[in-house]
N, C-alpha and C. Protein backbone atom coordinates (compact mmCIF):
# COMPACT_ATOMS: atom_id res chain seq x y z
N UNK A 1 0.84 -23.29 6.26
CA UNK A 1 0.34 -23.02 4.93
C UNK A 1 -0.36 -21.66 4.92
N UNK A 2 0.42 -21.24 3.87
CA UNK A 2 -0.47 -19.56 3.65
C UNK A 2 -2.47 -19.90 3.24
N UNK A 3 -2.96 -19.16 4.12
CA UNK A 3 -4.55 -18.84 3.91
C UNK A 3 -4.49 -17.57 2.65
N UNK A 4 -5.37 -18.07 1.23
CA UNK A 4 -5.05 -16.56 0.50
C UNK A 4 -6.48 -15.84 0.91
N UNK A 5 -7.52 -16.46 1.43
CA UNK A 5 -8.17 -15.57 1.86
C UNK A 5 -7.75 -14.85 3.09
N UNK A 6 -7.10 -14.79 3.98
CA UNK A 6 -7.07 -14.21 4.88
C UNK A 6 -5.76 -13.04 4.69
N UNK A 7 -4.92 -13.60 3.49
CA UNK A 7 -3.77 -13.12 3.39
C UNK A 7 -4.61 -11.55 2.35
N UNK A 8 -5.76 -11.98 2.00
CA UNK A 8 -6.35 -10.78 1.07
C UNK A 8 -6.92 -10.02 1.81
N UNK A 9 -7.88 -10.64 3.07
CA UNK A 9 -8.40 -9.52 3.96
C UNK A 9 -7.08 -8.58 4.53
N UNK A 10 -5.81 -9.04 4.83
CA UNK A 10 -4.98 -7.83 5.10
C UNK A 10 -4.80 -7.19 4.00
N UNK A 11 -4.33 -7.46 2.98
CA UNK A 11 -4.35 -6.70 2.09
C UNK A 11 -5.02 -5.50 1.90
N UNK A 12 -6.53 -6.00 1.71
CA UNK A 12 -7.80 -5.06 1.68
C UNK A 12 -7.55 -3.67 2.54
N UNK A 13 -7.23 -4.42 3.75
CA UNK A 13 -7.81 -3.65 5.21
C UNK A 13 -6.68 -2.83 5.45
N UNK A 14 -5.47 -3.33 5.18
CA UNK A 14 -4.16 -1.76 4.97
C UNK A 14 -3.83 -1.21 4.05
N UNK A 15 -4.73 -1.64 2.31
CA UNK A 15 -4.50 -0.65 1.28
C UNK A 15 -5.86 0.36 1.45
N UNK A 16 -7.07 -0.14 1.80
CA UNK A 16 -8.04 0.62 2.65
C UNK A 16 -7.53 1.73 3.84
N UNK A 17 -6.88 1.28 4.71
CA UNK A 17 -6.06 2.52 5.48
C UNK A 17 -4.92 2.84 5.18
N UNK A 18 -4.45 2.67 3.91
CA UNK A 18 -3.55 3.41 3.40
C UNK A 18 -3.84 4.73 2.63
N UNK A 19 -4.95 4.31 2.21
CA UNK A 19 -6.10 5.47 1.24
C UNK A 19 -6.53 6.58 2.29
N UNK A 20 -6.88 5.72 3.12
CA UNK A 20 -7.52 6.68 4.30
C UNK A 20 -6.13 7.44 4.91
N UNK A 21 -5.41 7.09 5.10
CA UNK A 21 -4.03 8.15 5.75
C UNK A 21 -3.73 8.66 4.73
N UNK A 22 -3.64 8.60 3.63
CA UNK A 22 -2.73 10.06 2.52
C UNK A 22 -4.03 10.62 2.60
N UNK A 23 -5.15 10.26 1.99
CA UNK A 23 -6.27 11.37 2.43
C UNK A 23 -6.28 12.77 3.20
N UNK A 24 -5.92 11.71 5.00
CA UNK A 24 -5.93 12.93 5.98
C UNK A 24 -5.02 13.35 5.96
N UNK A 25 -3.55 12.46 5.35
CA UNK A 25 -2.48 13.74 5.29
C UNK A 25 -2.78 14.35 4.08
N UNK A 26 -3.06 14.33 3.14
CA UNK A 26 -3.44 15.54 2.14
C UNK A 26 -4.58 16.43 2.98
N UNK A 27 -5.53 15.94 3.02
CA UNK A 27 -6.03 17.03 4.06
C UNK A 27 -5.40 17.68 5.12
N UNK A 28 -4.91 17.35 5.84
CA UNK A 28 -4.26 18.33 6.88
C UNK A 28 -2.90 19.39 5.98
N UNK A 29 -2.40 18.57 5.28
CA UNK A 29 -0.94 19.36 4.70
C UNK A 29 -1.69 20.38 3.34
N UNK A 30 -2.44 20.13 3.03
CA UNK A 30 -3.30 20.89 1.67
C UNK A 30 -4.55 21.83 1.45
N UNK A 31 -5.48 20.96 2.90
CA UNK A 31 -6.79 21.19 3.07
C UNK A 31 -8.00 20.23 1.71
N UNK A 32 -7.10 19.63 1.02
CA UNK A 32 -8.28 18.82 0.55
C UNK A 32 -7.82 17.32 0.83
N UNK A 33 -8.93 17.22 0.78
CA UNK A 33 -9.30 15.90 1.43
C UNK A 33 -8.43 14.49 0.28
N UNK A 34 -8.95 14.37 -0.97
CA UNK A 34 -8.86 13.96 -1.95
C UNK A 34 -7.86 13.79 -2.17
N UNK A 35 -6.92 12.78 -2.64
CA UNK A 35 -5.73 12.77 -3.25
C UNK A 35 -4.95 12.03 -4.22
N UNK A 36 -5.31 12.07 -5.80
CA UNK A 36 -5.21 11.39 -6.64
C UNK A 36 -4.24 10.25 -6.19
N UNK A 37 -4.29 8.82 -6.58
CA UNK A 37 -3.61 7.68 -6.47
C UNK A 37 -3.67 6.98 -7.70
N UNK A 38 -3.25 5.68 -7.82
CA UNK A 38 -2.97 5.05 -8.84
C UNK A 38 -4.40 4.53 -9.55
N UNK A 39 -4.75 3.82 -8.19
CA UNK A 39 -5.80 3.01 -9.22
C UNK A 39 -7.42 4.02 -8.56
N UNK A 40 -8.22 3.58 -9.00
CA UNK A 40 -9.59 4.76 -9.33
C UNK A 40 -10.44 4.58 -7.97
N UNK A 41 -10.31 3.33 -7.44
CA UNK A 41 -10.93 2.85 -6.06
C UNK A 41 -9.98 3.29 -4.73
N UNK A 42 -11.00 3.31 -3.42
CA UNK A 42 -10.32 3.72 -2.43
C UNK A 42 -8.95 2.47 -1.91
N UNK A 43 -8.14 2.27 -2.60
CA UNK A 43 -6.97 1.40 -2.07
C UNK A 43 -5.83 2.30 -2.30
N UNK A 44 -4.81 1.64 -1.31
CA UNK A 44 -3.40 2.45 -1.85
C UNK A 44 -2.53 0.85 -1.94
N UNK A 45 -2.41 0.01 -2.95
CA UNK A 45 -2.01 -1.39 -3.16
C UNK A 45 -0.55 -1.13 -2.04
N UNK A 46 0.39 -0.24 -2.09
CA UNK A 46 1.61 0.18 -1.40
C UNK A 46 1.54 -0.29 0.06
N UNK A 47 0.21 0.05 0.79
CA UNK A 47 0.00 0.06 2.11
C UNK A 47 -0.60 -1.40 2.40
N UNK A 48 -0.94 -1.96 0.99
CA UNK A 48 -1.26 -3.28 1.50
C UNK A 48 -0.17 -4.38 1.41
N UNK A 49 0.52 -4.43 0.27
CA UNK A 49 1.95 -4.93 0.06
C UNK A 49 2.61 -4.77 1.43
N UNK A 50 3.12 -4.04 1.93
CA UNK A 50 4.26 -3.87 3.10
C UNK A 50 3.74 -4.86 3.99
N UNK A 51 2.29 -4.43 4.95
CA UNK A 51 2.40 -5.15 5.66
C UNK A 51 1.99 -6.46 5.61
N UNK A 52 1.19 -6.92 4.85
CA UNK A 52 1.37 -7.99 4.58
C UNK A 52 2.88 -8.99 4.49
N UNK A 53 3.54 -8.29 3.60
CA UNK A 53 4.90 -9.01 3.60
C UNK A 53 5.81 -8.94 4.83
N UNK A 54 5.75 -7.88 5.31
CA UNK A 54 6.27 -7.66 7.21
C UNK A 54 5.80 -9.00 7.39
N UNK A 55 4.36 -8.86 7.82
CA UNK A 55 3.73 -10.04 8.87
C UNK A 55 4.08 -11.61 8.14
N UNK A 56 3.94 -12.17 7.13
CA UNK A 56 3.89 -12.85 6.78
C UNK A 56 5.69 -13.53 6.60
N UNK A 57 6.36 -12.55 6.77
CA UNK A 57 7.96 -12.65 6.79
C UNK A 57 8.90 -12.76 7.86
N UNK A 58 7.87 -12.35 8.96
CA UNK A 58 8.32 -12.39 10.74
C UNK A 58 7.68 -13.81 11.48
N UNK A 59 8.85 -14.38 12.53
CA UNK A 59 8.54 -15.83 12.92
C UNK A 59 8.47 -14.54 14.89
N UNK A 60 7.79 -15.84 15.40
CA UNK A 60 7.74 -15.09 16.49
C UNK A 60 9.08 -15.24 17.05
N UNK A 61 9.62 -15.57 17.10
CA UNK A 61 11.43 -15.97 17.59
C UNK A 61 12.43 -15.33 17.05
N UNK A 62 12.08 -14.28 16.34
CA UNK A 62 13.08 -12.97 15.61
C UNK A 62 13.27 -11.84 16.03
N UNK A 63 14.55 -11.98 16.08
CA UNK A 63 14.98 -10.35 17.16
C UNK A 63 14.21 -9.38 16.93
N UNK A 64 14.03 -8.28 17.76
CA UNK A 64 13.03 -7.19 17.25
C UNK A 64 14.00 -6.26 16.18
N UNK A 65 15.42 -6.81 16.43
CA UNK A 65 16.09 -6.14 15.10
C UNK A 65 15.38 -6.62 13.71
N UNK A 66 15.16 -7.67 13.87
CA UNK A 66 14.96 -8.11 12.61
C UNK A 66 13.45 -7.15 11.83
N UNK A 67 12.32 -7.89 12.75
CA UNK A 67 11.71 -6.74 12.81
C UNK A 67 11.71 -4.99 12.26
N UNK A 68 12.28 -4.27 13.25
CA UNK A 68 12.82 -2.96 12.87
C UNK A 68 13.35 -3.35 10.94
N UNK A 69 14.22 -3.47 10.84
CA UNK A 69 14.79 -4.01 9.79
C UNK A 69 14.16 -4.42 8.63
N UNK A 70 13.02 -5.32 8.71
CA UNK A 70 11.82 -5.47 7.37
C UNK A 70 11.10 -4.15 7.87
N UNK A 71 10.72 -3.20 8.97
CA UNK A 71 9.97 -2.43 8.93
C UNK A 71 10.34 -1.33 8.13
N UNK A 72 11.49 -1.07 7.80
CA UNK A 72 12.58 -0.47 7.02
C UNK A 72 12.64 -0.76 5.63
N UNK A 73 13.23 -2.26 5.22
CA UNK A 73 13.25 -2.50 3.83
C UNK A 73 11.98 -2.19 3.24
N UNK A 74 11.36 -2.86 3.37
CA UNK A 74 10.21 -3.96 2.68
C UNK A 74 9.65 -2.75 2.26
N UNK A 75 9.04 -1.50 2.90
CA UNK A 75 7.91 -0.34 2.28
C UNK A 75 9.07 0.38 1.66
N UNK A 76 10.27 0.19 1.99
CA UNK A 76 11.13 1.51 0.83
C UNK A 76 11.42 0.84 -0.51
N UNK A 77 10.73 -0.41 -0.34
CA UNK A 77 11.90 -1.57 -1.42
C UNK A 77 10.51 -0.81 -2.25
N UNK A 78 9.66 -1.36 -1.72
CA UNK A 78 7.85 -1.22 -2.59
C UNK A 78 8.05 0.20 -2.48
N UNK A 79 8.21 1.30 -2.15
CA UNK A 79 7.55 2.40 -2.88
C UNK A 79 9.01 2.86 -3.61
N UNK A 80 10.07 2.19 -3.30
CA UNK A 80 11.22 2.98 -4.49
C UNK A 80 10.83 2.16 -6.16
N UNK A 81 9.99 0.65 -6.13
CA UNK A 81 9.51 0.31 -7.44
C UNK A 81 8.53 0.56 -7.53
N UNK A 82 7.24 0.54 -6.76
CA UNK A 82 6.37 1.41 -7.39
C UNK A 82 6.23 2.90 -7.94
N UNK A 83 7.21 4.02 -7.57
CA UNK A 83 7.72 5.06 -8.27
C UNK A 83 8.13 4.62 -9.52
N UNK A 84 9.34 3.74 -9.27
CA UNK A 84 9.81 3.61 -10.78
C UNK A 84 8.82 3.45 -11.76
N UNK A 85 7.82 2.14 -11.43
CA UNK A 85 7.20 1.50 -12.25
C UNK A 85 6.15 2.40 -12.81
N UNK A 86 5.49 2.83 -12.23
CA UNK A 86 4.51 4.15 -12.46
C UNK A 86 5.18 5.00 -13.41
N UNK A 87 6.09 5.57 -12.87
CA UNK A 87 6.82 6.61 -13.78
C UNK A 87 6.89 6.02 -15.48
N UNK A 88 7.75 5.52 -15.04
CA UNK A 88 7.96 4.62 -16.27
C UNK A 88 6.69 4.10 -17.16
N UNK A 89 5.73 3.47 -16.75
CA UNK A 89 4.55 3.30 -17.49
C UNK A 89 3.81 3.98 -17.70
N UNK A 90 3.57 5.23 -16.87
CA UNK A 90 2.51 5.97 -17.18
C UNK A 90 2.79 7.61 -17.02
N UNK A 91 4.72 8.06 -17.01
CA UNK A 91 4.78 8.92 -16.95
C UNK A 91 4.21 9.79 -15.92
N UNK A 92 4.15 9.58 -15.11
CA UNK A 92 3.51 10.33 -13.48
C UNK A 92 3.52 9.80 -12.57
N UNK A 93 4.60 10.85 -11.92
CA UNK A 93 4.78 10.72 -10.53
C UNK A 93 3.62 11.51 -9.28
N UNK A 94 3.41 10.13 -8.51
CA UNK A 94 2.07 10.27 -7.72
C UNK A 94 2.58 10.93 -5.97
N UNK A 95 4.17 10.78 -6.17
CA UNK A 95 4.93 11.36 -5.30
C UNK A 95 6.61 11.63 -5.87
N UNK A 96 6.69 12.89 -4.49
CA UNK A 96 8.37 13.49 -5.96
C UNK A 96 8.67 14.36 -4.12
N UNK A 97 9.75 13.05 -3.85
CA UNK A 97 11.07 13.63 -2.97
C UNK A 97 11.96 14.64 -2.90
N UNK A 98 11.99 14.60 -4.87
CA UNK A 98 12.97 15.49 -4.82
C UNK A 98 13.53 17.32 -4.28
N UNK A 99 12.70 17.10 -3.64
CA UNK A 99 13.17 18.59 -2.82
C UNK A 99 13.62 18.12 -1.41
N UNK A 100 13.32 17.04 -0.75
CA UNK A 100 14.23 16.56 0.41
C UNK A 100 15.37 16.15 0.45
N UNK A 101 16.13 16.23 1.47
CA UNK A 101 17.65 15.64 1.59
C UNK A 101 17.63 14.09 1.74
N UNK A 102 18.53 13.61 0.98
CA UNK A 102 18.64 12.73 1.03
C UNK A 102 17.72 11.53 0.80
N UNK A 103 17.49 11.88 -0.88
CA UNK A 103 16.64 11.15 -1.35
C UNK A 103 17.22 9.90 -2.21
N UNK A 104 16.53 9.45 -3.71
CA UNK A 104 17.04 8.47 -4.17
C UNK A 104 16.20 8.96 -5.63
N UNK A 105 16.58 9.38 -6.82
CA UNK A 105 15.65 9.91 -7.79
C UNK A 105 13.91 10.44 -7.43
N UNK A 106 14.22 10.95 -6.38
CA UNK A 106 12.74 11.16 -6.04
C UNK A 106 11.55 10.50 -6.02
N UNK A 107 12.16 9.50 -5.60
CA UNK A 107 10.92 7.95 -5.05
C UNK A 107 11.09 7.59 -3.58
N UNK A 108 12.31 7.78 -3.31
CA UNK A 108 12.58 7.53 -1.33
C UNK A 108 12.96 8.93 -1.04
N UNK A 109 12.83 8.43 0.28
CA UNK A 109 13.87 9.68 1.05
C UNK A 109 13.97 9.06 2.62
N UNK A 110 15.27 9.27 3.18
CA UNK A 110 15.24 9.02 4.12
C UNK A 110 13.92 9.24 5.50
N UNK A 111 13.43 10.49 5.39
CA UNK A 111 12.75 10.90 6.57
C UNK A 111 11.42 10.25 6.39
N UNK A 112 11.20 9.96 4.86
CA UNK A 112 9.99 9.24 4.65
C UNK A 112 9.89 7.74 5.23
N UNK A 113 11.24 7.05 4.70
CA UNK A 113 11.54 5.82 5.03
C UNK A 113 11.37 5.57 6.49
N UNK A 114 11.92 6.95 7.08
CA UNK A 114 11.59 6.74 8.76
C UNK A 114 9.93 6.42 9.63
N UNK A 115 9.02 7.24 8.68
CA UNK A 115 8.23 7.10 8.62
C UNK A 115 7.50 6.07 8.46
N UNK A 116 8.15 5.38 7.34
CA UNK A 116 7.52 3.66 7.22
C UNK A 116 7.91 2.44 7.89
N UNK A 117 9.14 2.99 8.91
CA UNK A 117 9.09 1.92 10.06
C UNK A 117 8.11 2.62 10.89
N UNK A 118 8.02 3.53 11.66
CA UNK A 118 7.00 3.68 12.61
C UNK A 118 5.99 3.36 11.95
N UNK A 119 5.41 3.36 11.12
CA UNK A 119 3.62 3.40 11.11
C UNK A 119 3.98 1.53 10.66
N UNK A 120 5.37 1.34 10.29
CA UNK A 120 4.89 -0.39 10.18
C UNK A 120 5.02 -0.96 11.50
N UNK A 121 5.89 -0.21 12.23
CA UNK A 121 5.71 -1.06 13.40
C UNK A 121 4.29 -0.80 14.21
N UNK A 122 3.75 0.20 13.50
CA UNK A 122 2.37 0.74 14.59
C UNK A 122 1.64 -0.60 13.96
N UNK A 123 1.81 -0.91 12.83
CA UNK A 123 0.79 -1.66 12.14
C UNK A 123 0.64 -3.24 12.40
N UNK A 124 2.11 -3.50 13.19
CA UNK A 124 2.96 -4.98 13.18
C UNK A 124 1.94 -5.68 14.76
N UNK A 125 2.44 -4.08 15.33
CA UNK A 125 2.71 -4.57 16.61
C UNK A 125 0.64 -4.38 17.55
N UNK A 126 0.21 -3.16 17.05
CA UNK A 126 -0.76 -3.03 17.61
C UNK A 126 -2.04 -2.98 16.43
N UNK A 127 -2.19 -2.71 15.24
CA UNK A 127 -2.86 -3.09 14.18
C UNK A 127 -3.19 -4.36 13.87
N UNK A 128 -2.21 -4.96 13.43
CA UNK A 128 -2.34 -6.43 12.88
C UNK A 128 -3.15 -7.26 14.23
N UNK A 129 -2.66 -7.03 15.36
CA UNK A 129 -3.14 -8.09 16.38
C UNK A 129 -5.58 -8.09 16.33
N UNK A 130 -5.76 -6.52 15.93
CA UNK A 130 -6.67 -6.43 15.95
C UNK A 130 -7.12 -7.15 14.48
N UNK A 131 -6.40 -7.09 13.85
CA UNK A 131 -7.16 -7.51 12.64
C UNK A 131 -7.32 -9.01 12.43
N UNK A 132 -6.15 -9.95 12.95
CA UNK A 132 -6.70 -11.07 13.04
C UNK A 132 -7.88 -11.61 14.04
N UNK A 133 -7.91 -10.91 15.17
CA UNK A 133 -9.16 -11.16 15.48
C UNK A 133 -10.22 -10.78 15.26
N UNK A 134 -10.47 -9.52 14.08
CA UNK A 134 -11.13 -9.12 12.91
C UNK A 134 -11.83 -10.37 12.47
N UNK A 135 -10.67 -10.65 11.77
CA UNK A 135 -10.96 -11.89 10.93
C UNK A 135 -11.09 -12.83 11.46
N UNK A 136 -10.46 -13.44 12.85
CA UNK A 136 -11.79 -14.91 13.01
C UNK A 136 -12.95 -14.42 13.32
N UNK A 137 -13.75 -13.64 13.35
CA UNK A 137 -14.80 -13.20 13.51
C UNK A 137 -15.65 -13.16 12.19
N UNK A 138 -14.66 -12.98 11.07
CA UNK A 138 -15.85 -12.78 9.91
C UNK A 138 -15.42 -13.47 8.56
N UNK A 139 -14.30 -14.22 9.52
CA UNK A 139 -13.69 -15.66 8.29
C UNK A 139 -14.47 -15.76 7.37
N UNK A 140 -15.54 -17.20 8.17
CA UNK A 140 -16.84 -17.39 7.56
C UNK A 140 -17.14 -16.75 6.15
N UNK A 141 -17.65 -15.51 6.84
CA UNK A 141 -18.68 -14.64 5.49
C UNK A 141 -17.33 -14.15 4.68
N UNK A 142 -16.25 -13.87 5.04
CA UNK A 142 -14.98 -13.55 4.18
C UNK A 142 -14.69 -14.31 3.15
N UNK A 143 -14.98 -16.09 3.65
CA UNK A 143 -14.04 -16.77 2.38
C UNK A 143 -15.30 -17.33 1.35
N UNK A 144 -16.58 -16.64 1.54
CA UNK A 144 -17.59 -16.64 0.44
C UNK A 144 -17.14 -15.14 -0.39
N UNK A 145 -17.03 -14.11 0.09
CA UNK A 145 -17.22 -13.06 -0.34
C UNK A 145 -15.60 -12.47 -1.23
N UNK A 146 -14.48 -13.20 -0.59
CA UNK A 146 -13.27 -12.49 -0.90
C UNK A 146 -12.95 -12.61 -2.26
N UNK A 147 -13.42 -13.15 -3.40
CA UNK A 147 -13.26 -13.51 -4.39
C UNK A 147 -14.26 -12.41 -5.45
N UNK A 148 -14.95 -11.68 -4.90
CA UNK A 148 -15.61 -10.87 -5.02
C UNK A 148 -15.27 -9.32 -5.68
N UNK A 149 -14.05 -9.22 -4.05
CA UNK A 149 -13.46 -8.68 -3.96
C UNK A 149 -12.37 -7.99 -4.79
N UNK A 150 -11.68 -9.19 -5.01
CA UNK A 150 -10.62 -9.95 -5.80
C UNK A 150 -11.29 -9.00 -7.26
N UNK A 151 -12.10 -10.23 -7.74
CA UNK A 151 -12.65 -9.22 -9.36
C UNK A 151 -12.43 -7.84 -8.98
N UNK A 152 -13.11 -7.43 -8.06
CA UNK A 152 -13.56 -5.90 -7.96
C UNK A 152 -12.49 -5.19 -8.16
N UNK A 153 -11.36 -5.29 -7.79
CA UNK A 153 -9.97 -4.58 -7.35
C UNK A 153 -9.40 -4.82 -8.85
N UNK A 154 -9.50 -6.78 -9.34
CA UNK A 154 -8.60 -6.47 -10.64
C UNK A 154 -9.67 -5.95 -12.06
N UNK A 155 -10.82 -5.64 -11.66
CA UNK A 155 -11.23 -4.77 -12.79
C UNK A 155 -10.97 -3.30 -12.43
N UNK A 156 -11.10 -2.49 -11.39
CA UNK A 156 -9.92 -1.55 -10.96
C UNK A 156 -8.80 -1.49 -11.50
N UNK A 157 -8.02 -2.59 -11.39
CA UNK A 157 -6.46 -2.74 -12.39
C UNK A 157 -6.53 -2.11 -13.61
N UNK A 158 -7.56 -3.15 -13.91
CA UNK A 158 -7.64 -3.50 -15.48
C UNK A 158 -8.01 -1.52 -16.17
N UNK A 159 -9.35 -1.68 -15.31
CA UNK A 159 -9.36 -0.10 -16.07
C UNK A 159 -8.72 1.03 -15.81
N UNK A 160 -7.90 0.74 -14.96
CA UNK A 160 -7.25 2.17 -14.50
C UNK A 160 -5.75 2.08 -15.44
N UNK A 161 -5.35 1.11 -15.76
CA UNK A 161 -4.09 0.77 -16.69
C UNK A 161 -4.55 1.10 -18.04
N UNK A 162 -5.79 0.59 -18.23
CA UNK A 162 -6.58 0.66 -19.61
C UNK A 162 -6.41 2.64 -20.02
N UNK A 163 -7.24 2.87 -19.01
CA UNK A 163 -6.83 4.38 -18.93
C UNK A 163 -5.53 5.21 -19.03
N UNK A 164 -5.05 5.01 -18.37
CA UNK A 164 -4.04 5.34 -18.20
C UNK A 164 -2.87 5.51 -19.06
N UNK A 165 -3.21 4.34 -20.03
CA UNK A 165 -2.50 3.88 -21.09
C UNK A 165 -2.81 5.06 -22.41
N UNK A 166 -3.89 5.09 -22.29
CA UNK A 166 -4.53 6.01 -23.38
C UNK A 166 -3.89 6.94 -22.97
N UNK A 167 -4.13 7.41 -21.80
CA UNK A 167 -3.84 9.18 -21.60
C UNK A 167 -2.63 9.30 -22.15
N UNK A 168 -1.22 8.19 -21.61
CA UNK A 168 0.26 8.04 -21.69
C UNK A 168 0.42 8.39 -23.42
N UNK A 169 -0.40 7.80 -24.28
CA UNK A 169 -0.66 7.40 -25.75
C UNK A 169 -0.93 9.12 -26.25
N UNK A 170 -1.54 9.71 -25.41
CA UNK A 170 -2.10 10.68 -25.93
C UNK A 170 -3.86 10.75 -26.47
N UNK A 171 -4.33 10.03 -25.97
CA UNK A 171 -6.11 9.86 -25.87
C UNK A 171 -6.51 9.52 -24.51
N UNK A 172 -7.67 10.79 -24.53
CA UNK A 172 -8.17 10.87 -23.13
C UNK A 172 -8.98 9.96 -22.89
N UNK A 173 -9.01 9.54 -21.45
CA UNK A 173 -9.46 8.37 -21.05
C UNK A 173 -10.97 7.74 -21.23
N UNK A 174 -11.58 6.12 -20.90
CA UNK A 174 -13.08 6.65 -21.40
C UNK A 174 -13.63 6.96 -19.92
């Protein structure tokens, strides 16, 4: 049986270092640090989606093809619809391929995609192991607090769509 608190602390903890890696790659590739994202809080929802669904989709008795293979789909599936969906709702693209080879309307690209098996397998294989023992460590105070959380992120939603919507409308945000 799925735990949704525990299934939220991953969440948290790789859309949290998902924020934190475009960061330092905008910093290193730009020099600023900062790098506009979707919603207004430090998450990147993209980086929490994947692995979550990796881990939660892998039995220990599955070839490491298989493996390789969701390390592949699963983040190109999520960031070729979260492009769309963004685009589409709010008219802005928060990333644009289109100057690489071998892209897909400028939401994938191959070399990127390559990219999201390594850092998922970095995440599968030597990440995740730390984080569940993260979490039996702070279960406990987690499954008082994760609901907390929860609000916090979907009033994040709420106002960053709220916003967003306006701007799309043509009224600046409040």
């Amino acid at each position: 049986m799925v735990n949704v608190a525990e299934m939220f602390f991953y969440f948290i903890g790789y859309a949290y270092g998902g924020w934190l890696l475009e960061n330092v790659y905008s910093w290193v590739t730009t020099g600023v640090f900062f790098k506009e994202g979707f919603l207004y809080g430090p998450l990147k929802p993209m980086y929490g989606f994947a692995p979550v669904l990796i881990v939660y989709s892998m039995n220990e008795s599955a070839h490491w093809s298989v493996l390789l293979l969701l390390c592949l789909i699963i983040p190109t599936v999520i960031e070729y619809a979260s492009g769309v969906l963004l685009e589409r709702l709010f008219h802005q693209r928060y990333w644009d391929y289109r100057h690489l080879p071998l892209q897909l309307q400028g939401h994938i690209c191959v070399s990127f995609s390559i990219c999201w098996v390594l850092l998922s397998l970095a995440v599968v294989v030597v990440l995740h192991p730390l984080f569940q023992t993260l979490y039996s460590h702070v279960s406990v105070v987690w499954g008082t607090l994760w609901p907390m959380f929860a609000l916090i992120l979907l009033a994040d939603l709420v106002v960053t769509v709220r916003n967003r919507s306006r701007t799309v409308r043509g009224h600046q945000p409040v």
